[in-house]
C-alpha atoms as a PDB file:
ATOM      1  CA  UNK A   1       0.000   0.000   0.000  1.00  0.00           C
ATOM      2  CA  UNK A   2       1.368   3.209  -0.987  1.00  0.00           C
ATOM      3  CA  UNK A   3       0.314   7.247  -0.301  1.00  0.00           C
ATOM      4  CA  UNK A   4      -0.078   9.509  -3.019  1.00  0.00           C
ATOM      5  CA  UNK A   5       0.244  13.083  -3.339  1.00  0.00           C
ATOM      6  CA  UNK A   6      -1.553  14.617  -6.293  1.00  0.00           C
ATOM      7  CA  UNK A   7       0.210  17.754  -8.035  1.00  0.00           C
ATOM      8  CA  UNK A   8      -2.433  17.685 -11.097  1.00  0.00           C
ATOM      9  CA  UNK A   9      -5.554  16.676 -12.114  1.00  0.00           C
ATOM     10  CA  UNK A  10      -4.982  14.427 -14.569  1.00  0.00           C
ATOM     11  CA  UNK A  11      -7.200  11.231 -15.473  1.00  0.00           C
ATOM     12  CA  UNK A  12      -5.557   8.212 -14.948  1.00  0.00           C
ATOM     13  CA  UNK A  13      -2.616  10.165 -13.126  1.00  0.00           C
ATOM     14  CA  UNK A  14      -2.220   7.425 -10.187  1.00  0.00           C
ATOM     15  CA  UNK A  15      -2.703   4.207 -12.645  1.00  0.00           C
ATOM     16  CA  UNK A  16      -0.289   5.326 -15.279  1.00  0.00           C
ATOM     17  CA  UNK A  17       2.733   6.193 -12.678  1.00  0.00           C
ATOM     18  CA  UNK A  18       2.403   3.592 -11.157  1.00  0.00           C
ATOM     19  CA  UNK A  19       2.272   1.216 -14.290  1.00  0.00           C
ATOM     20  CA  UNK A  20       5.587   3.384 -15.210  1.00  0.00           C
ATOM     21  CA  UNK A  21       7.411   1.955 -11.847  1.00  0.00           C
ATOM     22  CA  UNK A  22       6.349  -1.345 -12.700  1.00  0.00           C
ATOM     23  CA  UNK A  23       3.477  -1.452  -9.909  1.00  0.00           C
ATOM     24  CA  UNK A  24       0.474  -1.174 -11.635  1.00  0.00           C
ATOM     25  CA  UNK A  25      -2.753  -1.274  -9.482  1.00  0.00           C
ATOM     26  CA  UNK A  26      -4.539  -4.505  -8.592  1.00  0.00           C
ATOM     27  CA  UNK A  27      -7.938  -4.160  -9.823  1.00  0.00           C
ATOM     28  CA  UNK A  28      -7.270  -2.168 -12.804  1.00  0.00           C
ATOM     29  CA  UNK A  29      -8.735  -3.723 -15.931  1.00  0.00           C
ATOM     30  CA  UNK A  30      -6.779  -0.633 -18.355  1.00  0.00           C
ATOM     31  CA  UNK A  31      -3.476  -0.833 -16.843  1.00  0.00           C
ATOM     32  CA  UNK A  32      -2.728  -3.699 -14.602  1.00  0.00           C
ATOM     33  CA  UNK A  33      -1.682  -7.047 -15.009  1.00  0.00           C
ATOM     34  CA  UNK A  34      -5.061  -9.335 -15.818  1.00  0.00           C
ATOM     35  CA  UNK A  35      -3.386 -12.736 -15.172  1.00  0.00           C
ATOM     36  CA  UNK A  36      -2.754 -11.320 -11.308  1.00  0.00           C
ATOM     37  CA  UNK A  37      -6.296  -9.241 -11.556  1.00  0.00           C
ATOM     38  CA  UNK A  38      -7.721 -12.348 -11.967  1.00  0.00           C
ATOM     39  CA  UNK A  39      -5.777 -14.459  -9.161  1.00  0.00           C
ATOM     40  CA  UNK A  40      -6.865 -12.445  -6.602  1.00  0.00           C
ATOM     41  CA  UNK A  41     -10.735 -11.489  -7.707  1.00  0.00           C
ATOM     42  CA  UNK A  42     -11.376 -14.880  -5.432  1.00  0.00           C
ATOM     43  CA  UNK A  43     -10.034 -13.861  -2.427  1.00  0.00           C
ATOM     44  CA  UNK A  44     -13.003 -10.147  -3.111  1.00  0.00           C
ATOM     45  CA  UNK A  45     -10.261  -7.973  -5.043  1.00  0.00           C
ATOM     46  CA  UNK A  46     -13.256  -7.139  -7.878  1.00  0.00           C
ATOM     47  CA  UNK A  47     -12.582  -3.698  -8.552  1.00  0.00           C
ATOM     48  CA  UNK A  48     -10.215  -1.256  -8.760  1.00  0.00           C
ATOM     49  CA  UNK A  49      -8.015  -0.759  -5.652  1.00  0.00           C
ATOM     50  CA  UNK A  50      -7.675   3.006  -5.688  1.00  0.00           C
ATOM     51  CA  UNK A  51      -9.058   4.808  -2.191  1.00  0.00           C
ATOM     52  CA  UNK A  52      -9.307   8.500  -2.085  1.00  0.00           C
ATOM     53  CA  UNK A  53      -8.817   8.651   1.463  1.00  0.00           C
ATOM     54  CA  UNK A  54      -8.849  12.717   1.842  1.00  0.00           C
ATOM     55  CA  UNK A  55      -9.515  15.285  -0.525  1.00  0.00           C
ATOM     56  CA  UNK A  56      -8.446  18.606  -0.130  1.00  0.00           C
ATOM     57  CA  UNK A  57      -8.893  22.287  -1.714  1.00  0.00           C
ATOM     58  CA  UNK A  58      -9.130  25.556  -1.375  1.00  0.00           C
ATOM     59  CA  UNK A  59     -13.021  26.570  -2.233  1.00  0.00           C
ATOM     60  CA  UNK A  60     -13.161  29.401  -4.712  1.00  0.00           C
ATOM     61  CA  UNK A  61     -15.538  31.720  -3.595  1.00  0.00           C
ATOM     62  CA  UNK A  62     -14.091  31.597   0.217  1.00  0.00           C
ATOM     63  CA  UNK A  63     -11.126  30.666   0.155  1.00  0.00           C
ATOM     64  CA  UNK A  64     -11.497  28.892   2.546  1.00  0.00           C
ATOM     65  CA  UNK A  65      -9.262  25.155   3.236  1.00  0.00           C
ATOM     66  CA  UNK A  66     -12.202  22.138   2.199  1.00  0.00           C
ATOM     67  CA  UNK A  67     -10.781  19.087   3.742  1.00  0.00           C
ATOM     68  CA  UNK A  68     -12.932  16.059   3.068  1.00  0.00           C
ATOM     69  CA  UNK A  69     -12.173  12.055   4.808  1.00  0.00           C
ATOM     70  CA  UNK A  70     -13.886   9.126   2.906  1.00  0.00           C
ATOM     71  CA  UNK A  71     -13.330   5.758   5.308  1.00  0.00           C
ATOM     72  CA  UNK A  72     -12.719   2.543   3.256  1.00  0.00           C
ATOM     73  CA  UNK A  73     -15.081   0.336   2.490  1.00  0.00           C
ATOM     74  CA  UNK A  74     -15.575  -2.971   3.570  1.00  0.00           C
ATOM     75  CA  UNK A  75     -14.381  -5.141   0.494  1.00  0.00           C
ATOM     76  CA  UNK A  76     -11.091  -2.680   0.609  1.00  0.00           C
ATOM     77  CA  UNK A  77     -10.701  -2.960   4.413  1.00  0.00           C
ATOM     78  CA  UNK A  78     -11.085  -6.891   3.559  1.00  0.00           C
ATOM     79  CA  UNK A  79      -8.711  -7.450   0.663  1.00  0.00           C
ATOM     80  CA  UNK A  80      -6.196  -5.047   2.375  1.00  0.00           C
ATOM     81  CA  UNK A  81      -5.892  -7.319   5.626  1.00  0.00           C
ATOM     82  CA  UNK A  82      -6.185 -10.404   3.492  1.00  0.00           C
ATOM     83  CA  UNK A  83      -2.826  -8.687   1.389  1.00  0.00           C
ATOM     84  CA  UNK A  84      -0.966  -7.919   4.730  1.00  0.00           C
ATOM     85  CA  UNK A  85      -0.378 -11.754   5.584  1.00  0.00           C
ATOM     86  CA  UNK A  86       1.659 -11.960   2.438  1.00  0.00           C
ATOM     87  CA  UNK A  87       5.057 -11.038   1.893  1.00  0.00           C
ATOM     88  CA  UNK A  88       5.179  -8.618  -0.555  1.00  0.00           C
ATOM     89  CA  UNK A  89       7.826 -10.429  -3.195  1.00  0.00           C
ATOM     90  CA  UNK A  90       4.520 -13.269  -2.865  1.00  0.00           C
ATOM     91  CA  UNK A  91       2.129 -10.450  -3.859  1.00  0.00           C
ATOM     92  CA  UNK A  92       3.453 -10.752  -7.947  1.00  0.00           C
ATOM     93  CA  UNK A  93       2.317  -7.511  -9.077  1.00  0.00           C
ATOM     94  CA  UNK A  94       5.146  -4.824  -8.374  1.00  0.00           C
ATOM     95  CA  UNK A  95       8.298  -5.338 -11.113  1.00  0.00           C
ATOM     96  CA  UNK A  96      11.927  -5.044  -9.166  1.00  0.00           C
ATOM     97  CA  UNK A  97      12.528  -1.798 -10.237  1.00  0.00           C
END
């Protein structure tokens, strides 16, 4: 599990870098690995797993700091703890780089 810091809006920012650093995200059907999408879609990994955790900006007719918290859901909570036992080298979805 990693923490990301946006510095744009871009679509698909997250998925692409990560794909780029030879992690791509479990879940994702555009950029990620299918054969290990599909290994772990048993054990409840069936979407995406991407969390926006906090979101944060300045409103523009305030200015005033919006901070927003989204808790994770149950099936993410799940896979996450079901993840954790592993050892990440067993995980087979991040490259060496």
């Amino acid at each position: 599990m990693v923490s990301v810091k946006l510095k744009t809006g871009r679509t698909h920012q997250i998925r692409v870098h990560a794909l780029a650093h030879g992690c791509p995200l479990l879940g994702d059907d555009r950029y990620g690995d299918h054969l290990v999408n599909k290994k772990y879609r048993p054990m409840g990994m069936k979407r995406l797993a991407l969390h926006a955790q906090f979101l944060g900006f300045t409103h523009p007719g305030t200015g005033e700091w919006m901070l927003m918290e989204a808790p994770m859901y149950a099936d993410f909570t799940q896979i996450i703890e079901t993840l954790s036992v592993s050892k990440p080298k067993s995980l087979g979805f991040c490259s060496s780089r």
